[in-house]
PDB file of N, CA and C in Angstrom:
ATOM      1  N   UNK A   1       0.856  -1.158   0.000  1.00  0.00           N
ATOM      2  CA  UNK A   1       0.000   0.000   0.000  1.00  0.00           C
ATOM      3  C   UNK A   1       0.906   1.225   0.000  1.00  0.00           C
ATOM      4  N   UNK A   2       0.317   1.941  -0.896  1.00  0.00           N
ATOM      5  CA  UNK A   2       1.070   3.425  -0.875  1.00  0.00           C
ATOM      6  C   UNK A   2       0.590   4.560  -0.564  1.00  0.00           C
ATOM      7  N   UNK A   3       0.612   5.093   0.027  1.00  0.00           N
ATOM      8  CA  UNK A   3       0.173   6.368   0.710  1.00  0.00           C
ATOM      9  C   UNK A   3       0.490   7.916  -0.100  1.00  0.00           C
ATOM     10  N   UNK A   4      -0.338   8.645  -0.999  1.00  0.00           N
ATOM     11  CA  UNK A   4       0.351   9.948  -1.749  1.00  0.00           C
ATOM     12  C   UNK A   4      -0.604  10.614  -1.353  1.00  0.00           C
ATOM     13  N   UNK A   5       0.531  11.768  -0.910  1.00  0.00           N
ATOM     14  CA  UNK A   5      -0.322  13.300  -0.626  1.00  0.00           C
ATOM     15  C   UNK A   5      -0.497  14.025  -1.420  1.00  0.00           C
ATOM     16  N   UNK A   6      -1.063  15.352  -1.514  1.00  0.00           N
ATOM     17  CA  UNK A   6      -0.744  16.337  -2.844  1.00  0.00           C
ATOM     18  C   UNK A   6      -1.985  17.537  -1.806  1.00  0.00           C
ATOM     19  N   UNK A   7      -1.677  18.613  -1.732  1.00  0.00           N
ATOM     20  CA  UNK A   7      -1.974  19.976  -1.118  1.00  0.00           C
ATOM     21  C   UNK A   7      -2.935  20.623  -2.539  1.00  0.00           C
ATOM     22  N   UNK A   8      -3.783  20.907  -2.185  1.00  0.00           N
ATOM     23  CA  UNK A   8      -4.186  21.429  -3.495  1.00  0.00           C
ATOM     24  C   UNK A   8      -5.517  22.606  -2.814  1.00  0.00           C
ATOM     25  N   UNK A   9      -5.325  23.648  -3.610  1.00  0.00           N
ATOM     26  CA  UNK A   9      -5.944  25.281  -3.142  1.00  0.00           C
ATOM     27  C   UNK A   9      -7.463  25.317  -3.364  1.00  0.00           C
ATOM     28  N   UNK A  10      -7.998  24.001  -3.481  1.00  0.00           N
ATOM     29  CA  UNK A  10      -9.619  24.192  -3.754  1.00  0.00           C
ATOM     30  C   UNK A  10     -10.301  22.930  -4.473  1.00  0.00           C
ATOM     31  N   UNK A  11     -11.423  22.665  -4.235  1.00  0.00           N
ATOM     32  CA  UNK A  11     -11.938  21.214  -5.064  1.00  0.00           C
ATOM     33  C   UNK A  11     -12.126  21.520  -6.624  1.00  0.00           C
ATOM     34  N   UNK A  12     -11.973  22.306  -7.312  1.00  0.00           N
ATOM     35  CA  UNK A  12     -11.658  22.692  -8.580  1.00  0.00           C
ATOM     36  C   UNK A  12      -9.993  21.973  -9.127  1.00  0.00           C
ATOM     37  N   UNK A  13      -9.059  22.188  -8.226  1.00  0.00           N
ATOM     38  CA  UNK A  13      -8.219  21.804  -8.319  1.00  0.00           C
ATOM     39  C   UNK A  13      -7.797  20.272  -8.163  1.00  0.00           C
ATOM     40  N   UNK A  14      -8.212  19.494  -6.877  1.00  0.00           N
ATOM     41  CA  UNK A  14      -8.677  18.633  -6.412  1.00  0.00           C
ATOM     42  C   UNK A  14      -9.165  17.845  -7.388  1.00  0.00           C
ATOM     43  N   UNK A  15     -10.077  18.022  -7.632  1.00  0.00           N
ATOM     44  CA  UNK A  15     -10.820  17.820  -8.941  1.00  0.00           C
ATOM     45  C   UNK A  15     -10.023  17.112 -10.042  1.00  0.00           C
ATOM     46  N   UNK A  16      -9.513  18.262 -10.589  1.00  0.00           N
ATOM     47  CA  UNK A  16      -8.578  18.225 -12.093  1.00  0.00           C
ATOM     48  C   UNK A  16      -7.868  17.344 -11.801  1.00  0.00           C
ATOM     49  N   UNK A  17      -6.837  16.879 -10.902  1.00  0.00           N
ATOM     50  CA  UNK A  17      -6.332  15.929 -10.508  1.00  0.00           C
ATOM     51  C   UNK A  17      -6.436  14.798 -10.463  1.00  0.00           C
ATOM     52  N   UNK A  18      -7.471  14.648  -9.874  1.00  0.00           N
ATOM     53  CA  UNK A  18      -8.086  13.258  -9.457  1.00  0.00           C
ATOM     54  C   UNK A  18      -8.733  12.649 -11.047  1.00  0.00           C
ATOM     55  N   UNK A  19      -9.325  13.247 -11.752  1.00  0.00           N
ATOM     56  CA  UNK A  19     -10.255  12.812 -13.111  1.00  0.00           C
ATOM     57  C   UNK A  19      -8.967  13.167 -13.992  1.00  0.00           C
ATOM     58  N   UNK A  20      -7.695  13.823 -14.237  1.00  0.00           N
ATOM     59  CA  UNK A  20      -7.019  13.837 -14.820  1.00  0.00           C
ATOM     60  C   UNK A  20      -6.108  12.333 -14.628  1.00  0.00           C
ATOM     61  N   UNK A  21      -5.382  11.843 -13.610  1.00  0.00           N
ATOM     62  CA  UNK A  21      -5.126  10.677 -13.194  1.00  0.00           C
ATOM     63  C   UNK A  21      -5.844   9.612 -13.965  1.00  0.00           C
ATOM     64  N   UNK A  22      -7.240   9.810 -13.323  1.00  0.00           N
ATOM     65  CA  UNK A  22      -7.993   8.450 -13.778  1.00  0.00           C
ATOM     66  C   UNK A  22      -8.252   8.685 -14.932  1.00  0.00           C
ATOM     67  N   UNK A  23      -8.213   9.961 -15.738  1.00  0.00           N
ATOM     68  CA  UNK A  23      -8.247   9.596 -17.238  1.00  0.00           C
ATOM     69  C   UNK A  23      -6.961   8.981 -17.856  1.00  0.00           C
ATOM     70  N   UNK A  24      -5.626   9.388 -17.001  1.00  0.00           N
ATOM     71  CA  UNK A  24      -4.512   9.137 -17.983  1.00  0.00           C
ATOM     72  C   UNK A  24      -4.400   7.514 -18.078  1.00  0.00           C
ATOM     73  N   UNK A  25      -4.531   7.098 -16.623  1.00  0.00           N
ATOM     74  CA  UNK A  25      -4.920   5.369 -16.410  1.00  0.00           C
ATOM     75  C   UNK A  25      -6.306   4.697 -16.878  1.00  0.00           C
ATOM     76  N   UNK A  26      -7.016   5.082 -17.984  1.00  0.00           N
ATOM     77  CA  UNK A  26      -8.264   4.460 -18.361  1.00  0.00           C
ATOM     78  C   UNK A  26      -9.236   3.652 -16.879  1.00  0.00           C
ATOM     79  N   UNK A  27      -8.592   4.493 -15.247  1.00  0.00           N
ATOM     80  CA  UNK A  27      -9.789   3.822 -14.271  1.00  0.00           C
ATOM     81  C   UNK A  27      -8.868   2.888 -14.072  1.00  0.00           C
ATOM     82  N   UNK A  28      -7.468   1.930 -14.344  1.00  0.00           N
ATOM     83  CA  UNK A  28      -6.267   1.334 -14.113  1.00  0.00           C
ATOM     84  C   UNK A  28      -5.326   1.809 -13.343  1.00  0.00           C
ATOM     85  N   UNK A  29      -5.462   1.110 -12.297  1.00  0.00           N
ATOM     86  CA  UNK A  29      -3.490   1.586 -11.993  1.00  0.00           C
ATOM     87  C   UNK A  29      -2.228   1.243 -12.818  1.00  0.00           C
ATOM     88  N   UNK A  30      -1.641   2.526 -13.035  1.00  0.00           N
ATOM     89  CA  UNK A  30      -1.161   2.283 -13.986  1.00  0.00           C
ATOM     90  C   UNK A  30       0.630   1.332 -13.467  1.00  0.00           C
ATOM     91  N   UNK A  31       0.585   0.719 -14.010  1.00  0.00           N
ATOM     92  CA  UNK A  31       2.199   0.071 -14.664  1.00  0.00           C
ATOM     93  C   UNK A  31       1.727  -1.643 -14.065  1.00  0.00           C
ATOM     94  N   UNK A  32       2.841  -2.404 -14.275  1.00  0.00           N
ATOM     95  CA  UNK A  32       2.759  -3.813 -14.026  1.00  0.00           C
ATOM     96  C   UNK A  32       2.172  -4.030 -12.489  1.00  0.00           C
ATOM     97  N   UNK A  33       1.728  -4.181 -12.051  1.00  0.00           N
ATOM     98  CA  UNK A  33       1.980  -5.110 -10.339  1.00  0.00           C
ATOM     99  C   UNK A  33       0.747  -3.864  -9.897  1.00  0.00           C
ATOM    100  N   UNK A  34       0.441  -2.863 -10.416  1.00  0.00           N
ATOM    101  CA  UNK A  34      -0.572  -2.176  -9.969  1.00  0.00           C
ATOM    102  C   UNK A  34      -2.005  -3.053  -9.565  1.00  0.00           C
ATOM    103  N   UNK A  35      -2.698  -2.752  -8.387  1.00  0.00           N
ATOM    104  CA  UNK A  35      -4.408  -3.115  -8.724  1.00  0.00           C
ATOM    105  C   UNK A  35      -5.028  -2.098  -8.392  1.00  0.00           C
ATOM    106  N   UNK A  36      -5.408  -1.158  -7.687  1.00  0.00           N
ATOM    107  CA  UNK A  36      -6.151   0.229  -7.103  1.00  0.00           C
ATOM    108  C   UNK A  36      -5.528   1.158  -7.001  1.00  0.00           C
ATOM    109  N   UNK A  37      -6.251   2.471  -7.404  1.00  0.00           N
ATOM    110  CA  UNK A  37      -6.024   3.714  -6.550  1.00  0.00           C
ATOM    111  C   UNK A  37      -7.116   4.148  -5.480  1.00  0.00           C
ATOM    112  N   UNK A  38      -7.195   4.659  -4.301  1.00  0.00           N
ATOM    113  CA  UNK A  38      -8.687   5.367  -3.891  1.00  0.00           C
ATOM    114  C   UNK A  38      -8.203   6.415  -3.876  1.00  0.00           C
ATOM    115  N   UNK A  39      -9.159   7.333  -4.307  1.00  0.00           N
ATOM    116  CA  UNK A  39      -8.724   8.681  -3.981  1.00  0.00           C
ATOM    117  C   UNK A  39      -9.932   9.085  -2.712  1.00  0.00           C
ATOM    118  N   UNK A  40      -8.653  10.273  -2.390  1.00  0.00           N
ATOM    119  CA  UNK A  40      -9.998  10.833  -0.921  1.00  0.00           C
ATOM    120  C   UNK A  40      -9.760  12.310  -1.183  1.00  0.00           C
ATOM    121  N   UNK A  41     -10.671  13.321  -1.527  1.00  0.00           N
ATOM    122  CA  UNK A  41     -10.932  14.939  -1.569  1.00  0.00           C
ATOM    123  C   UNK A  41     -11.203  15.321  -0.181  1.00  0.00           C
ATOM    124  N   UNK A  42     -10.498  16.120   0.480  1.00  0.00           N
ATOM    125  CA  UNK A  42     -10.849  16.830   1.900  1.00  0.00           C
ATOM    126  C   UNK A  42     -11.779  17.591   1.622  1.00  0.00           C
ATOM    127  N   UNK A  43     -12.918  17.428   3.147  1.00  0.00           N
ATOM    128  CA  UNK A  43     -14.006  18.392   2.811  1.00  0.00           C
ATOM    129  C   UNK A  43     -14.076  19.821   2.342  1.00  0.00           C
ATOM    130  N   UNK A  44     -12.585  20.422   2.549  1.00  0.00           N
ATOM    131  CA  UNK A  44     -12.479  21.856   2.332  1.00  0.00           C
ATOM    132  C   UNK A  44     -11.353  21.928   0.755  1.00  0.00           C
ATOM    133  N   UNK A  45     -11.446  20.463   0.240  1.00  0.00           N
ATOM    134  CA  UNK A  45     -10.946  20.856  -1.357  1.00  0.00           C
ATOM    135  C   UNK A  45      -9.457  20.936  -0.950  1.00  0.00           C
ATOM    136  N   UNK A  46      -8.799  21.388   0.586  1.00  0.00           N
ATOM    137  CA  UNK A  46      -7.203  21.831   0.244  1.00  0.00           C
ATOM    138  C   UNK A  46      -6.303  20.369   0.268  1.00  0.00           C
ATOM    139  N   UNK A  47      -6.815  19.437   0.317  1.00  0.00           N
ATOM    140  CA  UNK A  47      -5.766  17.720   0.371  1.00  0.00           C
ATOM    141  C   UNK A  47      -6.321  16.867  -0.262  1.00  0.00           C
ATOM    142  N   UNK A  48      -6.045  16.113  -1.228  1.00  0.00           N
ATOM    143  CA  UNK A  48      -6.094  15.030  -2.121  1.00  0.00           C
ATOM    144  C   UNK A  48      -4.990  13.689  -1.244  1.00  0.00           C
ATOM    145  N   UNK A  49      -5.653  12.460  -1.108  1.00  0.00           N
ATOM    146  CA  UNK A  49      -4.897  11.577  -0.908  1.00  0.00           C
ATOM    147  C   UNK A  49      -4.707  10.317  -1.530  1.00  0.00           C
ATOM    148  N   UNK A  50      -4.558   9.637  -1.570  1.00  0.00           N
ATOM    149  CA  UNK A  50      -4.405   8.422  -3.056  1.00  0.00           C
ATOM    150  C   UNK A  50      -3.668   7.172  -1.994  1.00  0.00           C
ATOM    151  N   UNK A  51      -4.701   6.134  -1.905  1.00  0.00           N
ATOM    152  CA  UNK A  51      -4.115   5.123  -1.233  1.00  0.00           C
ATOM    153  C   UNK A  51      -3.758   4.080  -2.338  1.00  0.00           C
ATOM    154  N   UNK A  52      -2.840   3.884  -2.780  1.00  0.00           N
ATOM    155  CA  UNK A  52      -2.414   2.755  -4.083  1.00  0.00           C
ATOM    156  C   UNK A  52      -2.119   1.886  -3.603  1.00  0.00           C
ATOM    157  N   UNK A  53      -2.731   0.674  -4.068  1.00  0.00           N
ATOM    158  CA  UNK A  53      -2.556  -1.142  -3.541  1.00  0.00           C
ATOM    159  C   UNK A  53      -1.719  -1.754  -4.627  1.00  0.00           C
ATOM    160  N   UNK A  54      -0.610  -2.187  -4.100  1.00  0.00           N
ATOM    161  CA  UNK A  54       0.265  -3.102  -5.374  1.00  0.00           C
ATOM    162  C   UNK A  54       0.458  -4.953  -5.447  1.00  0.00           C
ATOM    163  N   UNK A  55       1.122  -4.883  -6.029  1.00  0.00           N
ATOM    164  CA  UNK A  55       1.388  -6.650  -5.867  1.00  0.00           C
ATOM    165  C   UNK A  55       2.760  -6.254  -4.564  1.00  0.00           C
ATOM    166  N   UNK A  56       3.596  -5.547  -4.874  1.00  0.00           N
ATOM    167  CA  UNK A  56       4.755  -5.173  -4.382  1.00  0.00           C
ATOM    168  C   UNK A  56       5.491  -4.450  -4.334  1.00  0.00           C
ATOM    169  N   UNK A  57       6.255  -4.340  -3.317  1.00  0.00           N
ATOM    170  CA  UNK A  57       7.083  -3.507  -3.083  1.00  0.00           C
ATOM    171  C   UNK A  57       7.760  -2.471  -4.767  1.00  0.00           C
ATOM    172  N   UNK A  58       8.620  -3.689  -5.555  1.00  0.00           N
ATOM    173  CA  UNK A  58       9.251  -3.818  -6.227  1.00  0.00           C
ATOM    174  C   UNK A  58       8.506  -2.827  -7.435  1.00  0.00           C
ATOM    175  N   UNK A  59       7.229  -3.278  -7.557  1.00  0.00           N
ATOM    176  CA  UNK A  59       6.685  -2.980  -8.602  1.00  0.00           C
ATOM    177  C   UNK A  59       5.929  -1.726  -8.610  1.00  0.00           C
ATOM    178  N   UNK A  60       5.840  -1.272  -7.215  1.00  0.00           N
ATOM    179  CA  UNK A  60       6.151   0.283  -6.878  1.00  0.00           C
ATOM    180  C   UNK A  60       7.202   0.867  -7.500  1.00  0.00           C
ATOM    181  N   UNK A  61       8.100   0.421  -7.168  1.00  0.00           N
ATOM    182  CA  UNK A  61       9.610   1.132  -7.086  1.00  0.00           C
ATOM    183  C   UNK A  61       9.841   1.186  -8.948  1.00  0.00           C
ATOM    184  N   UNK A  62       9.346   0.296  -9.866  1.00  0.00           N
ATOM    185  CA  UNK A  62       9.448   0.321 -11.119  1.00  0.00           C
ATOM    186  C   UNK A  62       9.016   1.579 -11.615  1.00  0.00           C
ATOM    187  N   UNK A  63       7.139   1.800 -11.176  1.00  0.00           N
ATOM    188  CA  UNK A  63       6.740   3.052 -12.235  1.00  0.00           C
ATOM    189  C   UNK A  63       7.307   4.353 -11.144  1.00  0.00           C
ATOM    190  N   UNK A  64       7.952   4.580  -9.784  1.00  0.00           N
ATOM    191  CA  UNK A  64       8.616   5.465  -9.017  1.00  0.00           C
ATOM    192  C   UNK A  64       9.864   5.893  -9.961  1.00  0.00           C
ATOM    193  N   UNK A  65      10.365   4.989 -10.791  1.00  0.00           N
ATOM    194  CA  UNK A  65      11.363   5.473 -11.432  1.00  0.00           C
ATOM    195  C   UNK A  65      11.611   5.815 -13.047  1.00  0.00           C
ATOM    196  N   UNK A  66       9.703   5.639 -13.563  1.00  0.00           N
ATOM    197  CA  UNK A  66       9.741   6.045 -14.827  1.00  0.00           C
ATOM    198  C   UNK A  66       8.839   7.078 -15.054  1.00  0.00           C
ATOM    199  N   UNK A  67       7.087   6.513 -15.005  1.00  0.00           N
ATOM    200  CA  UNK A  67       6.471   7.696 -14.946  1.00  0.00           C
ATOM    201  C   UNK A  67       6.376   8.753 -13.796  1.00  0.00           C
ATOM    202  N   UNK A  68       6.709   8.431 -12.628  1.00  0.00           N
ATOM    203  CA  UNK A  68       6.767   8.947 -11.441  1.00  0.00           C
ATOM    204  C   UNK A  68       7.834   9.761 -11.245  1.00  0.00           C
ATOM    205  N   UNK A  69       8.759   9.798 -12.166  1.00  0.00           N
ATOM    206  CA  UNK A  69      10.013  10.264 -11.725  1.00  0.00           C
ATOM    207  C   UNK A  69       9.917  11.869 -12.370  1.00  0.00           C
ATOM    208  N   UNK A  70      10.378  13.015 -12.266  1.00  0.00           N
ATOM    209  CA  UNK A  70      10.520  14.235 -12.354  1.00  0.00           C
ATOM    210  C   UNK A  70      10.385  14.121 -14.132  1.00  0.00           C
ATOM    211  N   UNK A  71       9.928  14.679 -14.762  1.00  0.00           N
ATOM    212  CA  UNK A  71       9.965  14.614 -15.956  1.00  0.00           C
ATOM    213  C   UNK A  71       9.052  13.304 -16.932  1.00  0.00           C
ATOM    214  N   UNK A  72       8.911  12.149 -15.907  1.00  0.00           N
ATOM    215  CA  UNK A  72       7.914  11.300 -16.480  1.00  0.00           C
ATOM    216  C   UNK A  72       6.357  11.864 -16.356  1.00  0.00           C
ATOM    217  N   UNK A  73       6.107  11.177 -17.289  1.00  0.00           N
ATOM    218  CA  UNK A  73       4.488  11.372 -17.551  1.00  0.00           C
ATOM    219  C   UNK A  73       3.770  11.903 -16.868  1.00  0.00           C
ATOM    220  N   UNK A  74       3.312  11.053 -15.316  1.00  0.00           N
ATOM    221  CA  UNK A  74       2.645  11.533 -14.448  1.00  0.00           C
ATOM    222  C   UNK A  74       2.832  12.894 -13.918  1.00  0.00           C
ATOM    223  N   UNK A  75       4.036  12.785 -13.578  1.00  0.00           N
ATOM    224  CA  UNK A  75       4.622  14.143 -13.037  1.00  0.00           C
ATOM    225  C   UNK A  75       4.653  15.151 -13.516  1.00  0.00           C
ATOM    226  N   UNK A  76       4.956  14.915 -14.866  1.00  0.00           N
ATOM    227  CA  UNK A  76       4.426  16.428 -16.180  1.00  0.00           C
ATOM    228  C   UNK A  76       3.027  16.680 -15.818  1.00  0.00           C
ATOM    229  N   UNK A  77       2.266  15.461 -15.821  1.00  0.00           N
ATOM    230  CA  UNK A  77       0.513  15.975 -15.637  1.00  0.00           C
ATOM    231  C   UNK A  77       0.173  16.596 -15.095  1.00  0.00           C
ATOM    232  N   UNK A  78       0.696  16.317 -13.308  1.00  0.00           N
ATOM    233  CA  UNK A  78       0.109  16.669 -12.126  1.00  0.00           C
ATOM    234  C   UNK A  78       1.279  18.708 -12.020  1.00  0.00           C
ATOM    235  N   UNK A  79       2.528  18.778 -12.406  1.00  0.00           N
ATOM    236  CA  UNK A  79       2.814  19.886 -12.700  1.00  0.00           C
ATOM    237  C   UNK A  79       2.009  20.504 -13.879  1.00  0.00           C
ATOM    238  N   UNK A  80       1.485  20.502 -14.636  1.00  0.00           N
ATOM    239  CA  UNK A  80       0.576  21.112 -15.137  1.00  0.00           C
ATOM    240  C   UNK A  80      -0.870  21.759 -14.521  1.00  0.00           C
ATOM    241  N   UNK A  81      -1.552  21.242 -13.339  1.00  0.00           N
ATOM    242  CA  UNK A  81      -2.409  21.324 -12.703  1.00  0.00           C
ATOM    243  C   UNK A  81      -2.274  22.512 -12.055  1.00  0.00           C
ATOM    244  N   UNK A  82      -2.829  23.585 -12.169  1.00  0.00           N
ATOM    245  CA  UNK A  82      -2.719  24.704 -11.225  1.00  0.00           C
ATOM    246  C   UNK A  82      -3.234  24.547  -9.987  1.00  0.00           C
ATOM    247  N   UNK A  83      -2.314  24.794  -8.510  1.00  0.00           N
ATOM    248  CA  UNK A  83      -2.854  24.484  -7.745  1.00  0.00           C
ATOM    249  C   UNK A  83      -2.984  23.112  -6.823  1.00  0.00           C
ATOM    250  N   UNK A  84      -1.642  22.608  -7.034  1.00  0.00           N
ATOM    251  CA  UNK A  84      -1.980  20.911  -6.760  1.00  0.00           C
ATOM    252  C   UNK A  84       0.053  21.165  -6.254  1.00  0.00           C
ATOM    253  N   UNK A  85       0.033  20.247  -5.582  1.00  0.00           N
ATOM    254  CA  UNK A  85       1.599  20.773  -4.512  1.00  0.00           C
ATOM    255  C   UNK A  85       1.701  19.321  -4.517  1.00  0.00           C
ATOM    256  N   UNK A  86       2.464  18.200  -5.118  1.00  0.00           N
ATOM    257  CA  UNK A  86       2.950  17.211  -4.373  1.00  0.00           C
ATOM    258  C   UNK A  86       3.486  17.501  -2.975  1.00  0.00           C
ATOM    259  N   UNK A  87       3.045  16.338  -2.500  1.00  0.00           N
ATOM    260  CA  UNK A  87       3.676  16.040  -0.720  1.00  0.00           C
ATOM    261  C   UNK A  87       4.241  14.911  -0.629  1.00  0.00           C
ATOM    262  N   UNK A  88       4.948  13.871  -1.758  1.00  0.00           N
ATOM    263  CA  UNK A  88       5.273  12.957  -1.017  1.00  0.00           C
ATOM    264  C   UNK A  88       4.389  11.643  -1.052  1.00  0.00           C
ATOM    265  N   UNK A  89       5.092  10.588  -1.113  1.00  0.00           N
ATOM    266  CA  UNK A  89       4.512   8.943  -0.433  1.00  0.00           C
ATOM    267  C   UNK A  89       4.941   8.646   0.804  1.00  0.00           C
ATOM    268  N   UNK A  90       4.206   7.590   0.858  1.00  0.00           N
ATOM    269  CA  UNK A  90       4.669   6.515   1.997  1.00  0.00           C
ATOM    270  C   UNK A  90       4.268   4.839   1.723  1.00  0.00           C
ATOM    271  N   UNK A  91       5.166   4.112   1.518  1.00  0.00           N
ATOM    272  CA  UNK A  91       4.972   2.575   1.230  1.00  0.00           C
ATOM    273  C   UNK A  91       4.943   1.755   2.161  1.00  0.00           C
ATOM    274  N   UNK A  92       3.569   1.249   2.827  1.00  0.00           N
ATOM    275  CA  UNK A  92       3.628   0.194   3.974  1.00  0.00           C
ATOM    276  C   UNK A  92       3.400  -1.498   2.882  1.00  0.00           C
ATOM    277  N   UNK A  93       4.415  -2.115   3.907  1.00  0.00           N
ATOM    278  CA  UNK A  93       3.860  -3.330   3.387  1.00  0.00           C
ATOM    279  C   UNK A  93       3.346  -4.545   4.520  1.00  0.00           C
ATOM    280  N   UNK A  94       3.235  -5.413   3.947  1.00  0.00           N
ATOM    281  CA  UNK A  94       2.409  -6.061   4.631  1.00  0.00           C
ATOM    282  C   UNK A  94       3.350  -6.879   6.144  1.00  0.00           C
ATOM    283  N   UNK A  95       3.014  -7.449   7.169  1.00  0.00           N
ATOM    284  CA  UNK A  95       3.948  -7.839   8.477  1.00  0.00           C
ATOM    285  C   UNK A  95       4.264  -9.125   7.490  1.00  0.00           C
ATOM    286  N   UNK A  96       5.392  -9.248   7.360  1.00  0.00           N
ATOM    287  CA  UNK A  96       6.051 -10.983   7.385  1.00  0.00           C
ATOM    288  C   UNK A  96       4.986 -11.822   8.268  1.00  0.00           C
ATOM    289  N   UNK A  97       4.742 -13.079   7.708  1.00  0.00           N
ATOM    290  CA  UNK A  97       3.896 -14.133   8.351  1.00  0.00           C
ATOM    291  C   UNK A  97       2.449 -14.016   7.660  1.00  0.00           C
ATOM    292  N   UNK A  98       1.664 -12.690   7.622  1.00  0.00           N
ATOM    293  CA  UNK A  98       0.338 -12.518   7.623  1.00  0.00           C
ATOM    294  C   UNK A  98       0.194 -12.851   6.710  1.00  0.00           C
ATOM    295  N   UNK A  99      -1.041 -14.185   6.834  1.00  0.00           N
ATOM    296  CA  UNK A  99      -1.608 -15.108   5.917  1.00  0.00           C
ATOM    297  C   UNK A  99      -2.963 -14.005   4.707  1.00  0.00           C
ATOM    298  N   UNK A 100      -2.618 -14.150   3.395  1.00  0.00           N
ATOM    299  CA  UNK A 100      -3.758 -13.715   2.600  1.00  0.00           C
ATOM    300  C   UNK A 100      -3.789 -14.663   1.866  1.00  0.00           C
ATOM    301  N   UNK A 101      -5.637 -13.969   1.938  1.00  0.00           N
ATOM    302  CA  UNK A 101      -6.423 -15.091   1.343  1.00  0.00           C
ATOM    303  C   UNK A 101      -6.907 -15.259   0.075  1.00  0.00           C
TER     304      UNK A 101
END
């Protein structure tokens, strides 16, 4: 699971973001090992959060270093967005042992 922030000055903005994303991914997370994004809009429009579910670690770290990376795709998008501030991830994974089903 991945955790992304992004600061953004109003649900207009908020907005553009979130339906810009899910347009660039056809409603897909995008790259190999992806399965979900959720997005969450703060009631006051200023925080966008994006909880992304992967197969793995690894396969995070793949699109982190292509479209994700300064100049890839995504990142051109979301700098285009007036109003939208990356903040950053956070990658939890799952405890060693815990059985899924």
């Amino acid at each position: 699971m991945v955790r992304v922030a992004f600061r953004t000055t109003g649900h207009g903005a908020a907005r553009q973001l979130v339906d810009g994303l899910l347009d660039m991914f056809g409603g897909r997370q995008g790259g190999d090992g992806g399965i979900a994004s959720h997005f969450h809009i703060s009631e006051d429009g200023g925080q966008v959060v994006n909880y992304s579910e992967w197969t793995d670690a690894e396969s995070h770290e793949r699109i982190v270093g292509t479209a994700l990376r300064d100049g890839g795709r995504v990142m051109d998008f979301i700098a285009s967005v007036p109003g939208v501030e990356p903040q950053g991830f956070r990658r939890y994974t799952a405890p060693r042992g815990l059985v899924r089903a």
